[in-house]
Protein backbone atom coordinates (compact mmCIF):
# COMPACT_ATOMS: atom_id res chain seq x y z
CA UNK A 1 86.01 101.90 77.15
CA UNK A 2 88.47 105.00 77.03
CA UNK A 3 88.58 107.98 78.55
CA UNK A 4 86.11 109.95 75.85
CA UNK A 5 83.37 106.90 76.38
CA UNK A 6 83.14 107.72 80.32
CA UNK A 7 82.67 111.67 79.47
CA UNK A 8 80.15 110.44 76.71
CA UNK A 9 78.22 109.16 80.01
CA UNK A 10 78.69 112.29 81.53
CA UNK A 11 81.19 112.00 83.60
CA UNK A 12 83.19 115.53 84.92
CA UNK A 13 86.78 115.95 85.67
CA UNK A 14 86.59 116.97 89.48
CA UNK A 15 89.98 116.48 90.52
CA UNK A 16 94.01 115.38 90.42
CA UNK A 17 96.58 114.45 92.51
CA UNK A 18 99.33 117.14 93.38
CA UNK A 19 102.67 116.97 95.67
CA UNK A 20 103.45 118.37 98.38
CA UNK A 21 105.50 118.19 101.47
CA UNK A 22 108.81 118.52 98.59
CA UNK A 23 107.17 115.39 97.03
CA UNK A 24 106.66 113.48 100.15
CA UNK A 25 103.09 113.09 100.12
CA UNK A 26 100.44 115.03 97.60
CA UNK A 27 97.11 116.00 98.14
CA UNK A 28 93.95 116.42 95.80
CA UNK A 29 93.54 119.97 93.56
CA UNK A 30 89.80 119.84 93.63
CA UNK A 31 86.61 120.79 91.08
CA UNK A 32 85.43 124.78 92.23
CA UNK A 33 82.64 126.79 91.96
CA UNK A 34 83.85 128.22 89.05
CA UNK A 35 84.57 125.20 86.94
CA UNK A 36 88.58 125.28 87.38
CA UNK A 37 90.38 122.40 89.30
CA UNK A 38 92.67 124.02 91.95
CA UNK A 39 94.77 123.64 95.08
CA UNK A 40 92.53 126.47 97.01
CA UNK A 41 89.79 126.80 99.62
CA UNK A 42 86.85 128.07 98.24
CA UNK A 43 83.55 126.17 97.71
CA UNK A 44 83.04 123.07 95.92
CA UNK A 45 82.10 122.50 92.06
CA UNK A 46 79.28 120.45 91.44
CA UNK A 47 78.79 117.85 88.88
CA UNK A 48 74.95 117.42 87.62
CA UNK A 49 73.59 119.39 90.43
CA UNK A 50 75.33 117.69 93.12
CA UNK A 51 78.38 119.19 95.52
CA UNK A 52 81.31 116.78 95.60
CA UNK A 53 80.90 116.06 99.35
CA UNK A 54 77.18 114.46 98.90
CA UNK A 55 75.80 111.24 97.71
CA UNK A 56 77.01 108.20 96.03
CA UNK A 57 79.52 108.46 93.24
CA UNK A 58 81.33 106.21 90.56
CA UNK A 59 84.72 107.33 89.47
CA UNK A 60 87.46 106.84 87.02
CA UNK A 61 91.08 107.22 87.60
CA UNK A 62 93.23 108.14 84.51
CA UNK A 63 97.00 107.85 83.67
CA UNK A 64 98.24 110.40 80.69
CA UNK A 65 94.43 110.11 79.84
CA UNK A 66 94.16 106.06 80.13
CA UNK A 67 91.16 105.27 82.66
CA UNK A 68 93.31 103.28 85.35
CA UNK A 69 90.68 102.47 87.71
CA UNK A 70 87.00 102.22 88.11
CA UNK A 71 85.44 102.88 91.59
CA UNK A 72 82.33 103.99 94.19
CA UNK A 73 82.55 106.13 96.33
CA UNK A 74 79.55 105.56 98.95
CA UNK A 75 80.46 107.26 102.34
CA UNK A 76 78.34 109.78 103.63
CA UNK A 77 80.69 112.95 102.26
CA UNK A 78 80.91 111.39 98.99
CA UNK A 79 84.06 111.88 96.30
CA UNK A 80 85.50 114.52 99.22
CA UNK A 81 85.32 111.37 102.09
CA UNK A 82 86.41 108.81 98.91
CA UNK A 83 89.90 111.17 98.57
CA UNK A 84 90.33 111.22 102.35
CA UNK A 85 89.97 107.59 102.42
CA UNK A 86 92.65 107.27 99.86
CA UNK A 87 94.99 109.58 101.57
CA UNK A 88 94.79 108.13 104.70
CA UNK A 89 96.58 104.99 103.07
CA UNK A 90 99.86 106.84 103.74
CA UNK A 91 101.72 104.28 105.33
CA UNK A 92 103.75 106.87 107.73
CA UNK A 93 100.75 107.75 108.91
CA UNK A 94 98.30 105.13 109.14
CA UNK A 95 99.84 101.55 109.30
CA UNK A 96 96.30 100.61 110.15
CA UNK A 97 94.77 101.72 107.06
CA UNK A 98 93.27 99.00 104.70
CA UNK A 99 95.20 97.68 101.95
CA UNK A 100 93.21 99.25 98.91
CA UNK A 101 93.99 102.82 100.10
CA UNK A 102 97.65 102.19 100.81
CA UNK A 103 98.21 100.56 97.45
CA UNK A 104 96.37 103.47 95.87
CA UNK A 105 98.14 106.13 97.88
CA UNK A 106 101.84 104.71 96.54
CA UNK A 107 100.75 104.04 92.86
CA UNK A 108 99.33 107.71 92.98
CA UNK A 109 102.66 108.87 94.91
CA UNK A 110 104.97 106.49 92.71
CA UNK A 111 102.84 108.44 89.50
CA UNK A 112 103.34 111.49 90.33
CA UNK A 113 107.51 111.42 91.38
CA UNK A 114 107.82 109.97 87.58
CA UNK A 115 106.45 113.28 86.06
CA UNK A 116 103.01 111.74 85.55
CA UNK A 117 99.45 112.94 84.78
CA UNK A 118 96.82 111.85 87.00
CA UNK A 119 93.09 113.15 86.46
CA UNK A 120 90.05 111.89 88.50
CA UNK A 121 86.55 111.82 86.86
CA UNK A 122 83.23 111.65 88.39
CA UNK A 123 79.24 111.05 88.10
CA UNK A 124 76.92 111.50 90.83
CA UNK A 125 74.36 107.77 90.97
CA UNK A 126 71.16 109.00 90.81
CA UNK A 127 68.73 109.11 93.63
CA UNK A 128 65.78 106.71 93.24
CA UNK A 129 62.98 106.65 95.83
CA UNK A 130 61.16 103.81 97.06
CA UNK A 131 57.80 103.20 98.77
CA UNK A 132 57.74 100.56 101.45
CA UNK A 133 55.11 99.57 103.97
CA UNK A 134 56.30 98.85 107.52
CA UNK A 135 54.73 96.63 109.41
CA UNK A 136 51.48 96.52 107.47
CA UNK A 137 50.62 100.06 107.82
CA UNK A 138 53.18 102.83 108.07
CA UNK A 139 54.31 103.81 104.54
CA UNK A 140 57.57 105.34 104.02
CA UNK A 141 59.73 106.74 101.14
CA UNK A 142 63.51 106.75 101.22
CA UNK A 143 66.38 107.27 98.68
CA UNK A 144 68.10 104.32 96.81
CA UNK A 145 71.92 104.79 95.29
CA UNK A 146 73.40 101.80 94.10
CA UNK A 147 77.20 102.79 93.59
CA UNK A 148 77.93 99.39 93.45
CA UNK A 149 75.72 98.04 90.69
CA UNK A 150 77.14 101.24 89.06
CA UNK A 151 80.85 99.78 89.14
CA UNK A 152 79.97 96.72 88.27
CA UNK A 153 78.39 97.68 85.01
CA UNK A 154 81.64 100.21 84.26
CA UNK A 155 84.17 97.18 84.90
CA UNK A 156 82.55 95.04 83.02
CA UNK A 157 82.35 97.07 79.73
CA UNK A 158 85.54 97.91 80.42
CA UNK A 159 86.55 94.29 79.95
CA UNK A 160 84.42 93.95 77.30
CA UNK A 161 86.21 96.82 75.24
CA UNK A 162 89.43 96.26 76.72
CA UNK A 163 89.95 92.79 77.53
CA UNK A 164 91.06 93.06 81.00
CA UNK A 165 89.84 95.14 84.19
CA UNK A 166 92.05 98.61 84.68
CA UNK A 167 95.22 98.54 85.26
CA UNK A 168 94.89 99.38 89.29
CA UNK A 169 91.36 97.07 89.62
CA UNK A 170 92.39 94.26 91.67
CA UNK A 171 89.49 90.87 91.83
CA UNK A 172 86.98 93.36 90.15
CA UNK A 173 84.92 90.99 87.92
């Protein structure tokens, strides 16, 4: 799969990495109201109806327009709380951080020092609903996202096409 298959699926730029700090850290130029990807505050873009801070996501990462990574994003303030959590892997800051997020947060600094292009795409996982009875007699419906069946299924056509998970995937088959 390259980068025109995942906006063939529907998938929306919403963001890229920019430095800051004189290069020392960088920060995410986000998807606005008014279509345009910028370093501002102003309210969020959305992407098929949804605002960037809600739901479950799947995202691509791309290098000079090669998809670099596949990923979810399933925290409660969606692609906005995924970028945090990718941020926070700044190991000046957080030694505590987990592992993925630093190693993201220097391949996206190392990136970006070498003159480098990265662009982040995104597509909201549907909302499904369920019906479920509760001990025999209360019924109740709640939402379903499965970001993670989502991933799975992008990784693994990207495998099939490429014939080898993204470059920054690690144990993703």
């Amino acid at each position: 799969m390259i980068l025109q298959d995942f906006i063939d699926l529907g998938f929306e730029k919403i963001a890229k990495p920019i430095l800051i700090n004189e290069g020392n850290n960088y920060k995410f130029a986000l998807l606005r109201e008014n279509g345009e990807i910028k370093d501002i505050k102003g309210k969020l873009g959305k992407v098929q109806g949804r605002n960037l801070n809600e739901g479950y996501w799947v995202y691509i990462f791309t290098l000079n327009e090669n998809v670099i990574k596949i990923g979810k994003a399933e925290g409660e303030k969606g692609m906005i709380g995924r970028f945090s959590s990718y941020q926070s892997g700044n190991p000046k800051y957080n030694a505590k951080n987990g592992p993925q997020n630093r190693t993201i947060y220097l391949k996206v600094l190392d990136e970006l020092h070498k003159g480098n292009e990265i662009d982040i795409y995104a597509w909201p996982v549907p909302i499904r609903y369920e019906k479920q009875i509760f001990f025999g007699k209360w019924e109740k419906e709640f939402p379903i996202q499965d970001a993670k069946w989502h991933e799975s299924i992008l990784i693994e056509n990207y495998i099939q096409s490429q014939g080898e998970v993204p470059l920054w995937n690690e144990n993703k088959n």
